[in-house]
C-alpha atoms as a PDB file:
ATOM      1  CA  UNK A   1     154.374 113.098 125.398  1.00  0.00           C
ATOM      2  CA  UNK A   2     151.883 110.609 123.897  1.00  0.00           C
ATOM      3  CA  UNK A   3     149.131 112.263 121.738  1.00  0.00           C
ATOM      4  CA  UNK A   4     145.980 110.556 121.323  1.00  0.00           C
ATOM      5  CA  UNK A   5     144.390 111.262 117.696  1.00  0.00           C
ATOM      6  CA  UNK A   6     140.354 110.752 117.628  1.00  0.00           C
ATOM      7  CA  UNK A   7     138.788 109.239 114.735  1.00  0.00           C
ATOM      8  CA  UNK A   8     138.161 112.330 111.982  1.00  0.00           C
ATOM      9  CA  UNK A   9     134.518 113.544 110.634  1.00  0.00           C
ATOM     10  CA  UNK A  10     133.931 112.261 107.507  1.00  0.00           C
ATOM     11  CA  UNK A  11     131.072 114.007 105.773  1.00  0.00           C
ATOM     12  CA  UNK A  12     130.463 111.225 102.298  1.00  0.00           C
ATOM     13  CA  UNK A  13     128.924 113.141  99.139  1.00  0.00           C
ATOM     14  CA  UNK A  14     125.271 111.531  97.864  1.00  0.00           C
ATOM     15  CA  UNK A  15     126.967 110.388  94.643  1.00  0.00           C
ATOM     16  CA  UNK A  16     130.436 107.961  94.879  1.00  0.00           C
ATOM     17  CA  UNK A  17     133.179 109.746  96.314  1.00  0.00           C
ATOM     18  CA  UNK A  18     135.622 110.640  93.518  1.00  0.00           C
ATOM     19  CA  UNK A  19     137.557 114.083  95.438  1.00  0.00           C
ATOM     20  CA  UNK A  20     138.540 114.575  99.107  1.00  0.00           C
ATOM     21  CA  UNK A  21     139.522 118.070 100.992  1.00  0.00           C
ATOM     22  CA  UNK A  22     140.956 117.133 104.306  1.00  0.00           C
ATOM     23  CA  UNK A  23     140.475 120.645 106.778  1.00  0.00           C
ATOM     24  CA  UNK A  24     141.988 120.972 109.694  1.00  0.00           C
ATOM     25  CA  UNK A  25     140.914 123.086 112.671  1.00  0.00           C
ATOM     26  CA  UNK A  26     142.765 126.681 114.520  1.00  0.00           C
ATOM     27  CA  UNK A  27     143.440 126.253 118.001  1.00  0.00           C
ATOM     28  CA  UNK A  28     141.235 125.080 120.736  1.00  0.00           C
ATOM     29  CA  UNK A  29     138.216 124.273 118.328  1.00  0.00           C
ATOM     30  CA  UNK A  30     137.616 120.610 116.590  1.00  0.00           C
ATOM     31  CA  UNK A  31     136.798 119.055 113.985  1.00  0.00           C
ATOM     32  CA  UNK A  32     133.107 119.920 113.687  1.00  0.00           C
ATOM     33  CA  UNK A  33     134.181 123.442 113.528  1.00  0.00           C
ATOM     34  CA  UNK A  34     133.986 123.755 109.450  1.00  0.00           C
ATOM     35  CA  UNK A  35     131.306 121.274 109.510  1.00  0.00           C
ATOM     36  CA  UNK A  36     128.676 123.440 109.223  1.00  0.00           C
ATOM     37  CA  UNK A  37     130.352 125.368 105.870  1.00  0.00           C
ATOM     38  CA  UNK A  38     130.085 122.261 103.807  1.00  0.00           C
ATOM     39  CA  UNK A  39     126.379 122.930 102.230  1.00  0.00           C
ATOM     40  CA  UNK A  40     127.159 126.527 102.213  1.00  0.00           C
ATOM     41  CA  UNK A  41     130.302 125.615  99.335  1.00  0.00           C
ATOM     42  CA  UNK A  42     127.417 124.812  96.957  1.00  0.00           C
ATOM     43  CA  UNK A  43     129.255 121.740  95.830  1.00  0.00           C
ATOM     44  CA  UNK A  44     127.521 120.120  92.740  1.00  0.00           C
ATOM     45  CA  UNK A  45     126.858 116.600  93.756  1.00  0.00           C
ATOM     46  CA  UNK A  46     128.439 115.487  90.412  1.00  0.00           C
ATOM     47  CA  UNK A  47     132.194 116.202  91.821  1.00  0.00           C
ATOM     48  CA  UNK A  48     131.481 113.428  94.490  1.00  0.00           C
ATOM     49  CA  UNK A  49     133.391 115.503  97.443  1.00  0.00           C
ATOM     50  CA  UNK A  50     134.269 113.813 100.188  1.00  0.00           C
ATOM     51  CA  UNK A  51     135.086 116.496 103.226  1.00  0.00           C
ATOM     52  CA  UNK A  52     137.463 114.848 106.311  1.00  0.00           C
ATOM     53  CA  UNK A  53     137.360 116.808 109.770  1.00  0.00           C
ATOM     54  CA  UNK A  54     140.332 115.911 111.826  1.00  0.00           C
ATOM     55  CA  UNK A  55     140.048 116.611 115.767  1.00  0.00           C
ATOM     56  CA  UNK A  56     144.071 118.116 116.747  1.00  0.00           C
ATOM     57  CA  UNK A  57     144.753 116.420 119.937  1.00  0.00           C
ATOM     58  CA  UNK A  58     144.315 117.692 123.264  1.00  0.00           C
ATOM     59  CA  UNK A  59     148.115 118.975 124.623  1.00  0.00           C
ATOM     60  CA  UNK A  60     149.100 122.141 127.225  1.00  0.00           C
ATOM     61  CA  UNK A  61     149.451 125.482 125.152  1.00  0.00           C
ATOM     62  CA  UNK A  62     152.086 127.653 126.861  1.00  0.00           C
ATOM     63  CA  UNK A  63     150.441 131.082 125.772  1.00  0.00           C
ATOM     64  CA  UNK A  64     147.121 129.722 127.693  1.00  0.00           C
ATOM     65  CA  UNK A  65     148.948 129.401 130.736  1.00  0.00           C
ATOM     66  CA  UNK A  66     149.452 125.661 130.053  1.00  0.00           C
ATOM     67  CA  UNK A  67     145.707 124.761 129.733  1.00  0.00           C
ATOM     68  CA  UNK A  68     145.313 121.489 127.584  1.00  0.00           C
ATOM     69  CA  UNK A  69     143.098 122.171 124.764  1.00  0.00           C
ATOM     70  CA  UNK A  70     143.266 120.860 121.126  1.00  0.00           C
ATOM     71  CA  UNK A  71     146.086 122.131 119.369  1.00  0.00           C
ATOM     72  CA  UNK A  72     148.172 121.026 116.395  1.00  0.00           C
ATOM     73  CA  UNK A  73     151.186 122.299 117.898  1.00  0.00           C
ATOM     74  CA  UNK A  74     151.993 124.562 121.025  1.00  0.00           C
ATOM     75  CA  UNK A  75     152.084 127.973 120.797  1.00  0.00           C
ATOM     76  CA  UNK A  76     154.690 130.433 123.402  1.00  0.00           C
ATOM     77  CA  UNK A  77     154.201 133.821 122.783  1.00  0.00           C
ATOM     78  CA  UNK A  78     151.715 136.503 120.856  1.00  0.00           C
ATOM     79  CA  UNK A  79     154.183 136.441 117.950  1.00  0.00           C
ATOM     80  CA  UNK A  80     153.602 133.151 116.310  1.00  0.00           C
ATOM     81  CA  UNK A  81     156.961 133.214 113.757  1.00  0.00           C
ATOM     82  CA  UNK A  82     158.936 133.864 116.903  1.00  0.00           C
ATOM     83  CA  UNK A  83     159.943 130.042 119.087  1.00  0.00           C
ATOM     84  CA  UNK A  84     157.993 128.047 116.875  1.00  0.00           C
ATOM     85  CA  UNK A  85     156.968 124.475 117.838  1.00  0.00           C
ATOM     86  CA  UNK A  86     158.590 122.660 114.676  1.00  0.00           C
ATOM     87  CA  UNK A  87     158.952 119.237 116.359  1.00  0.00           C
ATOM     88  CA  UNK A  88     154.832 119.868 117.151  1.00  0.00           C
ATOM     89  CA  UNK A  89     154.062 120.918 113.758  1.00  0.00           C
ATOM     90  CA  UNK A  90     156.091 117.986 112.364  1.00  0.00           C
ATOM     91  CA  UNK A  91     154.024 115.591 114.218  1.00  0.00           C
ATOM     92  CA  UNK A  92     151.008 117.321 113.311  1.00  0.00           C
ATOM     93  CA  UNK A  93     152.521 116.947 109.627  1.00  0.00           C
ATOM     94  CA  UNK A  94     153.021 112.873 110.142  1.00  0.00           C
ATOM     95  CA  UNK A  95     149.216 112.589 111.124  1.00  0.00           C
ATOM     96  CA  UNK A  96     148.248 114.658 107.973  1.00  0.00           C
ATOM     97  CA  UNK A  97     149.896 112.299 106.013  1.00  0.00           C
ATOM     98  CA  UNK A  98     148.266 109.214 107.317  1.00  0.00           C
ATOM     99  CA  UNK A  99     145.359 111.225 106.385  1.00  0.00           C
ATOM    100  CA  UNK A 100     146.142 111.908 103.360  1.00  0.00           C
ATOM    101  CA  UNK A 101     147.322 108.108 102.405  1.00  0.00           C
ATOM    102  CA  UNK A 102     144.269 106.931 103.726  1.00  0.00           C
ATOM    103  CA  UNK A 103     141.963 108.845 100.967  1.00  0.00           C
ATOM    104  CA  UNK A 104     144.863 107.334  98.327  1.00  0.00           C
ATOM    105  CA  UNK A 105     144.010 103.879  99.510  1.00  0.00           C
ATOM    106  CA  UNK A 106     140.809 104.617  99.257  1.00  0.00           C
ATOM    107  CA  UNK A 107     140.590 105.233  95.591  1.00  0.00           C
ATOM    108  CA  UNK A 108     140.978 109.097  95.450  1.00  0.00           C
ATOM    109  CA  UNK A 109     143.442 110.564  93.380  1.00  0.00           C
ATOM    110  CA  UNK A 110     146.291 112.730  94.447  1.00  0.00           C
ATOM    111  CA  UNK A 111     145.138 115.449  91.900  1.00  0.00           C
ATOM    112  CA  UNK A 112     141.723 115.512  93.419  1.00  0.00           C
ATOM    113  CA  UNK A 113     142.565 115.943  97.427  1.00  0.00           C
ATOM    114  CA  UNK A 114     142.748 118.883  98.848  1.00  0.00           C
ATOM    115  CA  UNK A 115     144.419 120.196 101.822  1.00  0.00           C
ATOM    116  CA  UNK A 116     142.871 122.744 103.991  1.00  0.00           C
ATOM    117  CA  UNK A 117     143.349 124.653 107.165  1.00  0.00           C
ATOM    118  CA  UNK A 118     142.438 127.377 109.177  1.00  0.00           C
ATOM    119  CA  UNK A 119     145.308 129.454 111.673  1.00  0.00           C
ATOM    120  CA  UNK A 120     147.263 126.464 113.170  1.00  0.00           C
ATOM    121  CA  UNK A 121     145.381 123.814 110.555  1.00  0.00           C
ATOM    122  CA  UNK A 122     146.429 126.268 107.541  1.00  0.00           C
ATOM    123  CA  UNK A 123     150.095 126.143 109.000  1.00  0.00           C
ATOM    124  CA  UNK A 124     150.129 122.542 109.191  1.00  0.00           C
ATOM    125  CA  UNK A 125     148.193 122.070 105.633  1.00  0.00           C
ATOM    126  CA  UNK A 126     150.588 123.990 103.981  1.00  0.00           C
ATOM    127  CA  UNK A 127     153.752 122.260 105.745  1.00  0.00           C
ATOM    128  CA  UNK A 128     152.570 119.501 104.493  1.00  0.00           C
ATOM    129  CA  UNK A 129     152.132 120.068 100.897  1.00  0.00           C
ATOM    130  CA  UNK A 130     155.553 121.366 100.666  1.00  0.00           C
ATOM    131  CA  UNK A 131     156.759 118.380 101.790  1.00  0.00           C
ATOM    132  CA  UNK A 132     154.895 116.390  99.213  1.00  0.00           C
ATOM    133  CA  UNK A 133     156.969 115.720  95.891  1.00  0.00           C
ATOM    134  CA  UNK A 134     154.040 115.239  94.517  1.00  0.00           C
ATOM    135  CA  UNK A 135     151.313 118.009  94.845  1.00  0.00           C
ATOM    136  CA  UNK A 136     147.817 117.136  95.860  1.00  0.00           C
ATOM    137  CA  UNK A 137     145.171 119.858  94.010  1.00  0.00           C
ATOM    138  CA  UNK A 138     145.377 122.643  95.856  1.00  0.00           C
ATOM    139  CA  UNK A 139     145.736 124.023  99.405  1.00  0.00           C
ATOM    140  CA  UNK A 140     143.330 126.183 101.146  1.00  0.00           C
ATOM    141  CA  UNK A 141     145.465 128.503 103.553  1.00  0.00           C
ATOM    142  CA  UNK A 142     142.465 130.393 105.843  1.00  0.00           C
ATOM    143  CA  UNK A 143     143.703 133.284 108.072  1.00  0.00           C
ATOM    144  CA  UNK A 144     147.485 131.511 108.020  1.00  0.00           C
ATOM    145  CA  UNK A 145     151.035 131.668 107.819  1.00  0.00           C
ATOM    146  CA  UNK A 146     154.042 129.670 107.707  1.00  0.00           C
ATOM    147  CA  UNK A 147     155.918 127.795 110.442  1.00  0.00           C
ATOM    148  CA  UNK A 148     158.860 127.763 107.846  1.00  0.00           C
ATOM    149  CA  UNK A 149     159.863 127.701 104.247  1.00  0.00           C
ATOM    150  CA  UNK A 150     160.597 124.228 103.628  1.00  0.00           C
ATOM    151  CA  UNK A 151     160.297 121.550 100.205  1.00  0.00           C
ATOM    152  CA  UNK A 152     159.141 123.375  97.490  1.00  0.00           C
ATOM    153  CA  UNK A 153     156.080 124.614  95.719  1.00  0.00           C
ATOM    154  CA  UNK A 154     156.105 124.130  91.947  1.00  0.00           C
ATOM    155  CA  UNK A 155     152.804 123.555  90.494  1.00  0.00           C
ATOM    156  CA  UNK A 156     151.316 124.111  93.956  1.00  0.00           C
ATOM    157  CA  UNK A 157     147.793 126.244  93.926  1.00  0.00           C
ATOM    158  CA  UNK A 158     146.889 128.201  96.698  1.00  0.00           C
ATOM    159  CA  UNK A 159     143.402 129.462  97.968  1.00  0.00           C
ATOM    160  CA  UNK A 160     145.026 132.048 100.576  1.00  0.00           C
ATOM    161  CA  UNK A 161     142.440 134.449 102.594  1.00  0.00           C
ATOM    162  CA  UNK A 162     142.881 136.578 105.435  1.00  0.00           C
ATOM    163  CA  UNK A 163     141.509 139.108 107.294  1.00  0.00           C
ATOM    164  CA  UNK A 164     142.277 142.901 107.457  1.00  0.00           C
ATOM    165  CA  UNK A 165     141.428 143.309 110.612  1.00  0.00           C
ATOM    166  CA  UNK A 166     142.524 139.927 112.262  1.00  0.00           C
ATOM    167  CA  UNK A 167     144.174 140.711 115.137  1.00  0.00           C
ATOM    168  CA  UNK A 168     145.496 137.280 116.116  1.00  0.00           C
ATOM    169  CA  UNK A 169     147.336 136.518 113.040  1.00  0.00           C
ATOM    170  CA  UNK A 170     148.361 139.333 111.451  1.00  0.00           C
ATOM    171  CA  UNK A 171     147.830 139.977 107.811  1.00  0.00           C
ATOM    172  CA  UNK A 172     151.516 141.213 107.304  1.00  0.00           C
ATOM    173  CA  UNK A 173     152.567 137.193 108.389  1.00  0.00           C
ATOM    174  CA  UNK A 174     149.703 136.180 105.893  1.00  0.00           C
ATOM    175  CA  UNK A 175     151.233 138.046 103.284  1.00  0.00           C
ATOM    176  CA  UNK A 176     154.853 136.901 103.887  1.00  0.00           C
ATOM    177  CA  UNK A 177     153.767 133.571 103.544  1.00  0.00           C
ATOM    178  CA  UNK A 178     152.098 134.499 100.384  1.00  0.00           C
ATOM    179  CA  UNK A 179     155.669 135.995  99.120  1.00  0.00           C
ATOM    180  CA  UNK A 180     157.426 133.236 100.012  1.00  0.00           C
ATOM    181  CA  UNK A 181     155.010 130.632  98.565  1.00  0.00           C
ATOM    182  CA  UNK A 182     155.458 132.161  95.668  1.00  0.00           C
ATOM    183  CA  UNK A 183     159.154 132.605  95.576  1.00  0.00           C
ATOM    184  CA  UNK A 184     158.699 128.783  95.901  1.00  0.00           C
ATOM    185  CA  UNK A 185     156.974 128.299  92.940  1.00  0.00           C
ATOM    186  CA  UNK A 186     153.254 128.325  94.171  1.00  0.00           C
ATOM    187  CA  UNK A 187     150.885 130.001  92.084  1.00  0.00           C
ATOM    188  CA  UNK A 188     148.519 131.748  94.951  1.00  0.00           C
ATOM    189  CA  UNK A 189     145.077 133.219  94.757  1.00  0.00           C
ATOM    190  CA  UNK A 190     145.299 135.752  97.285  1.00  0.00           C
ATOM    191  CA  UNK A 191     141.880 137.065  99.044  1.00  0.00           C
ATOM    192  CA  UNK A 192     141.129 139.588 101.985  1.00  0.00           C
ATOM    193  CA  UNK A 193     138.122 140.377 103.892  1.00  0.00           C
ATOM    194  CA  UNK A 194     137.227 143.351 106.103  1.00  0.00           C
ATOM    195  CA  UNK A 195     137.244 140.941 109.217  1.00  0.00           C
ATOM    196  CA  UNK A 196     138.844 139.931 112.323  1.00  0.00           C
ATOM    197  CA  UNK A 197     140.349 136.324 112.768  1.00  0.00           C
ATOM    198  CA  UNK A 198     137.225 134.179 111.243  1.00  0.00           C
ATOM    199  CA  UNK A 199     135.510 133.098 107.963  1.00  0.00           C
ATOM    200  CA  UNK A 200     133.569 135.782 105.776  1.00  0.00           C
ATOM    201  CA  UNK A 201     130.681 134.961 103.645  1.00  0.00           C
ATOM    202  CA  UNK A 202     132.097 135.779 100.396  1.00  0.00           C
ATOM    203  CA  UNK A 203     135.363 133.794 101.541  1.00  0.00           C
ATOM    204  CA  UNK A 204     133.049 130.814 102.059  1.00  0.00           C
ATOM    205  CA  UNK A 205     131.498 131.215  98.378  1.00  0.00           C
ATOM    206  CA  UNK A 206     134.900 132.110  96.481  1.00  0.00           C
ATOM    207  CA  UNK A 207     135.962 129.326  98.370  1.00  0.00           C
ATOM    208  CA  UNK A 208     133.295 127.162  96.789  1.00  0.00           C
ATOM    209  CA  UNK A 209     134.046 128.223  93.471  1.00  0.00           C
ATOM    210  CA  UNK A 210     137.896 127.642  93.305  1.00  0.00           C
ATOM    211  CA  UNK A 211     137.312 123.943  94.726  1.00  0.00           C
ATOM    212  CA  UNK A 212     134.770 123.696  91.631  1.00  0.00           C
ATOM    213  CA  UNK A 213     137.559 124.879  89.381  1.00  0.00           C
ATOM    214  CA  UNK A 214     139.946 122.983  90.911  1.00  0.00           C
ATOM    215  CA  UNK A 215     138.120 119.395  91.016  1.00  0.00           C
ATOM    216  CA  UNK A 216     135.932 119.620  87.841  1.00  0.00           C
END
């Protein structure tokens, strides 16, 4: 199957971009889903952030019945370690790169990108910098887990947040994938929120404030 890839959102900072964070999307949403979050990060306008919103393309998820909705990968059953799409998140992963090499050519450095994602993005984001031999500045891994343990994380930072009460991906798979990132080598800042599958306010603001750290 041939999967068509719109152009992403790309949100410029006021002053000359000198950082990038490239978010991706959970299932069935797009790219202007995080869009709105980018003022509420309280970025100083000094860092020069540049925020890129892909759109996943649109493909038939098996645990909708088969509906075709945008999706990084396809999902099969409730479980979401169990029959996972790795060819899907692979390709997913090959985009993200392109992505990624783009902001290179484009003058920003590897130490100042960061990769995010939220549920399926955060899966993908994460496969992604493991793969990398070289890291990029962090990952943020929002309400996540992993697809499967693969390269290695030494010198990797995590942002890693998750809901208590998320009922669509359980915290127990958000904190395996915290264990195993760092049995990897990963240094992760864990955080959890009395929510369901979403984005809490506080998140949004600790989230902020680790990207400041992180890109200063």
């Amino acid at each position: 199957m041939s999967l068509q890839y719109d152009p992403p959102i790309i949100v410029e900072p006021d002053s000359p971009a000198r950082a990038s964070v490239i978010w991706l999307h959970g299932l069935g949403a797009d790219g202007n889903d995080f869009l709105p979050i980018v003022p509420e990060l309280r970025l100083p306008d000094a860092l020069g952030v540049r925020f890129v919103f892909p759109h996943a393309p649109v493909q038939p998820v098996t645990i909708n019945g088969g509906y075709r909705m945008r999706a990084w990968y396809d999902i099969a059953q409730p479980d979401l370690q169990r029959q996972v799409d790795l060819e899907g998140v692979s390709t997913s992963v090959d985009y993200l790169q392109q992505l990624v090499q783009a902001q290179l050519d484009a003058g920003i450095a590897l130490n100042r990108l960061v990769l995010a994602g939220f549920s399926q993005g955060g899966v993908v984001a994460l496969d992604c910098a493991l793969r990398m031999p070289v890291k990029p500045a962090g990952v943020l891994a929002l309400s996540t887990y992993m697809a499967q343990p693969v390269g290695e994380a030494t010198g990797l930072q995590v942002f890693q947040a998750h809901g208590t009460r998320d009922d669509i991906v359980p915290i127990a798979a958000g904190l395996q994938a915290r264990a195993r990132l760092r049995d990897m080598g990963a240094e992760v800042d864990w955080h959890e929120y009395p929510m369901p599958h979403s984005v809490h306010p506080t998140e949004i603001l600790e989230i902020g404030r680790w990207l400041r750290a992180r890109l200063a």
